[in-house]
N, C-alpha and C. Protein backbone atom coordinates (compact mmCIF):
# COMPACT_ATOMS: atom_id res chain seq x y z
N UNK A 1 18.85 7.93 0.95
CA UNK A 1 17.58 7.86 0.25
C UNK A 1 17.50 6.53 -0.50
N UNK A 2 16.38 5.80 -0.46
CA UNK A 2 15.64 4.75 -1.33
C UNK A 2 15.54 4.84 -2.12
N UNK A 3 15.64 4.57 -3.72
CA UNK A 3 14.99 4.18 -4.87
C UNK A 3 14.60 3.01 -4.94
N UNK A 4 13.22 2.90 -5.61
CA UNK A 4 12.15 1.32 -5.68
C UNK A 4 12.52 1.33 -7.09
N UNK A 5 12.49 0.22 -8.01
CA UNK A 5 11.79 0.55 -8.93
C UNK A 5 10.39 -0.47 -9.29
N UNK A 6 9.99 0.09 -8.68
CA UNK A 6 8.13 -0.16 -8.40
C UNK A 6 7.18 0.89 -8.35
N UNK A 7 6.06 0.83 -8.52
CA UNK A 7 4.80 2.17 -7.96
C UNK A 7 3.60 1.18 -7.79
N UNK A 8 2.73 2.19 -7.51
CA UNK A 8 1.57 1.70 -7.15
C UNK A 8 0.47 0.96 -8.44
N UNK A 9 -0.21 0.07 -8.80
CA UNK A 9 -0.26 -0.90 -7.66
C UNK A 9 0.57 -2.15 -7.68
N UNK A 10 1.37 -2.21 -7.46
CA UNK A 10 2.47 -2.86 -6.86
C UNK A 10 2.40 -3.70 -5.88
N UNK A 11 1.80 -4.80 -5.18
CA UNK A 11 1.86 -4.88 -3.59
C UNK A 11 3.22 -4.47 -3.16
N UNK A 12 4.33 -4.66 -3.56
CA UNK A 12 5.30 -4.57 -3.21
C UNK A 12 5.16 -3.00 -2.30
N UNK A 13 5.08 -2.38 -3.35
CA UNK A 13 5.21 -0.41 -2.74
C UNK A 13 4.48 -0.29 -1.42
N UNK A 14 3.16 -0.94 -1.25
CA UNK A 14 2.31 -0.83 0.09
C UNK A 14 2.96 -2.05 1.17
N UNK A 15 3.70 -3.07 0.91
CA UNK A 15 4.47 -3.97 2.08
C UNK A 15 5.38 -3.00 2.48
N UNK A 16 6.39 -2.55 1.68
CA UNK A 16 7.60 -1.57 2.20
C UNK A 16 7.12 -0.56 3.18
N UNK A 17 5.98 -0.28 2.71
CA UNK A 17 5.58 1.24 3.76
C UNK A 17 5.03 0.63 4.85
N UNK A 18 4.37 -0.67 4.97
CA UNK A 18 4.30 -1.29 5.98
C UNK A 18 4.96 -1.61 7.22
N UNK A 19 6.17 -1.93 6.20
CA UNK A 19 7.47 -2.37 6.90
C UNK A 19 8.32 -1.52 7.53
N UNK A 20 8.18 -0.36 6.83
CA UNK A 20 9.00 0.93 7.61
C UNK A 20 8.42 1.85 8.27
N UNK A 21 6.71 1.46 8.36
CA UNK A 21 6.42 1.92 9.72
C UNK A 21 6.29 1.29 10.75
N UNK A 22 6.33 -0.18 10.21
CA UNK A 22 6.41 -1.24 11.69
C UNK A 22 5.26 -1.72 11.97
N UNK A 23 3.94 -1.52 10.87
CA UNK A 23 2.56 -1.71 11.21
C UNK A 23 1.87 -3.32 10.51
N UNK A 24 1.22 -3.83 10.93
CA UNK A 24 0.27 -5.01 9.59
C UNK A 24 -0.70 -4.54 9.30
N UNK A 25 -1.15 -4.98 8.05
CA UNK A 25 -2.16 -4.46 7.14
C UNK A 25 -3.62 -4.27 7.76
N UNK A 26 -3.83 -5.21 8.96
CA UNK A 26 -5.28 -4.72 9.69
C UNK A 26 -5.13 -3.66 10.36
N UNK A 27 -3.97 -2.94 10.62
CA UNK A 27 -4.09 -1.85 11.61
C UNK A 27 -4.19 -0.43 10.72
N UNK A 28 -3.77 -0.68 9.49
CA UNK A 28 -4.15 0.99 8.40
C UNK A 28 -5.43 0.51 7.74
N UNK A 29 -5.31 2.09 8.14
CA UNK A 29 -6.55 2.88 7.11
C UNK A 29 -6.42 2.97 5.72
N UNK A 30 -6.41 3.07 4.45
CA UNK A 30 -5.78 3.17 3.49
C UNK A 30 -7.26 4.41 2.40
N UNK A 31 -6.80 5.51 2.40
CA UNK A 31 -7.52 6.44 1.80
C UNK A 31 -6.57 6.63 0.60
N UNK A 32 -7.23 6.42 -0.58
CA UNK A 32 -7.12 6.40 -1.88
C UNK A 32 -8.16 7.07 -3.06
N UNK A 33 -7.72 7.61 -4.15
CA UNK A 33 -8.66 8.42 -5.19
C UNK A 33 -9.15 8.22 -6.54
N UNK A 34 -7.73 6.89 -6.84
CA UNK A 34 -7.95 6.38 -8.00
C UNK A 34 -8.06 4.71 -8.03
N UNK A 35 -8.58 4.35 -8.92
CA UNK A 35 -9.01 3.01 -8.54
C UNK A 35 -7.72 1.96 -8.91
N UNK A 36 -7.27 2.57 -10.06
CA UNK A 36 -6.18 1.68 -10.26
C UNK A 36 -4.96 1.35 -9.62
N UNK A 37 -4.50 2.16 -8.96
CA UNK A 37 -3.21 2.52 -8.36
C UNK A 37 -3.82 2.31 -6.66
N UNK A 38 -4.62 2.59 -5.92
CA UNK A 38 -5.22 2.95 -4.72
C UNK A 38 -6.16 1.50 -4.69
N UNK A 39 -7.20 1.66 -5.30
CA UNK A 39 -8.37 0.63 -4.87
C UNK A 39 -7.79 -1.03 -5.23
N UNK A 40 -7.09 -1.30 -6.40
CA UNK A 40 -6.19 -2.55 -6.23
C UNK A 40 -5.58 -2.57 -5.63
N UNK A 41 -4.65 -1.55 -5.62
CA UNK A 41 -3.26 -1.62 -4.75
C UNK A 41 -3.46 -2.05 -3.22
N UNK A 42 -4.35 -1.43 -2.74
CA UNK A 42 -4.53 -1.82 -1.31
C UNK A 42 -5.21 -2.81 -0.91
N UNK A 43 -6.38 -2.99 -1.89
CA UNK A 43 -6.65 -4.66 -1.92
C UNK A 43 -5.95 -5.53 -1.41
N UNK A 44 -4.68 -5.72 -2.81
CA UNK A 44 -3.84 -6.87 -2.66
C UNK A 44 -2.86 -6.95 -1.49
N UNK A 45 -3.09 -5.61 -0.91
CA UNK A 45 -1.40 -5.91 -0.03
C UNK A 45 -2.43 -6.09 1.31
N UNK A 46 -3.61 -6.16 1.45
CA UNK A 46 -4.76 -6.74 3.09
C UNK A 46 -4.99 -5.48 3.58
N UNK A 47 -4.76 -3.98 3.03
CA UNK A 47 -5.49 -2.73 3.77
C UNK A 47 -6.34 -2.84 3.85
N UNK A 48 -7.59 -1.64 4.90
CA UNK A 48 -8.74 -1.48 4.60
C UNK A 48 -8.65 -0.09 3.72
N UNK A 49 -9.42 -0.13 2.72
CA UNK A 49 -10.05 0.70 1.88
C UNK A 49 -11.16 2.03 2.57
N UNK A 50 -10.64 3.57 3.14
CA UNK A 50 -11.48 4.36 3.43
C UNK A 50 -12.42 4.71 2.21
């Protein structure tokens, strides 16, 4: 098991999950609820925002 010590919004936390699914940021979807943690967060790391 992983420990980060990071969270969201972080870019860091959304590259890693990137990275360990093997994907780049134009190919996710990124569905989020809160603005701070979700709507920056995915901003900065090049998701699209559902």
């Amino acid at each position: 098991m992983d420990i980060y010590m990071f969270r969201k919004p972080n870019r860091r936390i959304f590259d890693l999950a990137l990275e360990k699914a093997g994907l780049n940021p134009e190919e996710v979807w990124y569905i989020g609820d809160d603005y701070e943690c979700d709507v920056k967060g995915d901003l900065n790391a090049g998701l699209f925002l559902v």
